[in-house]
Structures are given as C-alpha cells and as structure tokens.
Protein backbone atom coordinates (compact mmCIF):
# COMPACT_ATOMS: atom_id res chain seq x y z
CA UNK A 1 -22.45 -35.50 11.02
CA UNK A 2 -18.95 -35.07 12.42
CA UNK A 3 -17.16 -34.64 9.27
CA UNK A 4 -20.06 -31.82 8.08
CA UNK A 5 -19.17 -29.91 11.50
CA UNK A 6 -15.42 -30.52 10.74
CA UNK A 7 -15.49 -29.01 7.48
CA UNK A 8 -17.90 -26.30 8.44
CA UNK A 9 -15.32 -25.05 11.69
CA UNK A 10 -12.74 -25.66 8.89
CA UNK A 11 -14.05 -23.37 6.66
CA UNK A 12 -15.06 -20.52 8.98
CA UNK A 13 -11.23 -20.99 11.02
CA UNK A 14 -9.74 -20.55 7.22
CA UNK A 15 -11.88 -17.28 6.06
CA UNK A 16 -11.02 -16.01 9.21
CA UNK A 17 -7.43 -16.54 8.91
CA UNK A 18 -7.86 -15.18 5.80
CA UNK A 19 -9.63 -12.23 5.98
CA UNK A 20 -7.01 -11.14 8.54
CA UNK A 21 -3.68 -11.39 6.01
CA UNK A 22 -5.98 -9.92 3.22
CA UNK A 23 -6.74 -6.88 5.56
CA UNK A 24 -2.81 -6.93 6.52
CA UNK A 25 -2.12 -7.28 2.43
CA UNK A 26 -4.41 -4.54 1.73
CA UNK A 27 -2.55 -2.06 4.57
CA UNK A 28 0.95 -2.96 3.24
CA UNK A 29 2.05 -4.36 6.47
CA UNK A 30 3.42 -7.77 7.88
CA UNK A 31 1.35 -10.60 7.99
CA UNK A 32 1.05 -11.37 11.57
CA UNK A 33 0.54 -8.00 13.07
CA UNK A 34 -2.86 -6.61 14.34
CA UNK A 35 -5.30 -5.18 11.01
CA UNK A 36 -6.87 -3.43 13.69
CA UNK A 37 -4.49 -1.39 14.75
CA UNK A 38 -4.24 2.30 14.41
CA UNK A 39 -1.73 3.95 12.43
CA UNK A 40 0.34 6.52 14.11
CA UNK A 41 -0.04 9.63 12.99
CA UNK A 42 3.60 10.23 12.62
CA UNK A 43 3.71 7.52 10.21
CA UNK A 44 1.01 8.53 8.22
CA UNK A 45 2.51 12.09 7.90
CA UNK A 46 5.71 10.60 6.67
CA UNK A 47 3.93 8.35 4.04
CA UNK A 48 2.24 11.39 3.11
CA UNK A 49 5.50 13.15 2.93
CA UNK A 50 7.15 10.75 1.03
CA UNK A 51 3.98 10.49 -1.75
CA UNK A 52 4.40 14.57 -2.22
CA UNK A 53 7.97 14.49 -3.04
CA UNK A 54 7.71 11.85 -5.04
CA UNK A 55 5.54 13.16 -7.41
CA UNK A 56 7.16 16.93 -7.28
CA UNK A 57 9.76 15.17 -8.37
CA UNK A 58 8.45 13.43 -11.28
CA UNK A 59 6.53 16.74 -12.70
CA UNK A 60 9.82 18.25 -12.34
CA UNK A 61 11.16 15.66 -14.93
CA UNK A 62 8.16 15.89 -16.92
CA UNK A 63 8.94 20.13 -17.01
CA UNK A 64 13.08 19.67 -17.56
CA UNK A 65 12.03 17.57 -20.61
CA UNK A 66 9.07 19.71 -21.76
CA UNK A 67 11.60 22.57 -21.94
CA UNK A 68 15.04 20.50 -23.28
CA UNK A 69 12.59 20.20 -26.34
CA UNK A 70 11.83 23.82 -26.76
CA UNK A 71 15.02 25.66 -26.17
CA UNK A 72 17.73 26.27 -28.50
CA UNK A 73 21.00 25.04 -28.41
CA UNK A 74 23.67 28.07 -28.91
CA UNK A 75 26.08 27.15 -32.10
C-alpha cells in the first residue's frame, strides 16, 4: 500500500512539474519563472512591433523581386 501511494504522489508531483515548464515552453519564456504571470503590456506591444516589421519587411522582398523580374534592363 505504501509503494501504490508513493507512485501515485509521484505521478501527480511530476505532471505538475510538468504542466508548469510546458505552460513556460508554450509562452517562450524561462523555465522557472511564474506561467501565471501577466505579461506587461509594454512587452507585448514590442513583440507586436517587432512581428509587423518583420513581415513589412519580407513583402517588401517579395515586391523588389516581383518587379527585378518585370523591368527592363537599359542596353
């Protein structure tokens, strides 16, 4: 009976434990810190921020090659 309730504590203790660095996984942020926490909005405005010009800049690749193809080198 004592090994059954040492396996069973063993088991809840470990999804615990791991339910906590899945959340933290999941977030994108260290291990050990809180998955509870609120994200300031500051830093959500720069992730934001960083996803916009990221992808301005890759339609603006996308457009400089679209238009390399189509215009005419002068001889």
């Amino acid at each position: 009976m004592e090994q059954i309730k040492a396996i069973i504590s063993g088991l809840v203790i470990g999804l615990l434990i791991g339910l906590w660095f899945g959340v933290n996984i999941g977030k994108d942020k260290s291990l050990f810190s809180n998955p509870f926490a609120e994200e300031a909005i500051q830093q959500k405005i720069k992730k934001s921020g960083e996803t916009i010009i990221q992808k301005s800049g890759e339609a603006m690749e996308k457009g400089g090659k679209a238009l390399k193809g189509t215009v005419k080198q002068p001889e």
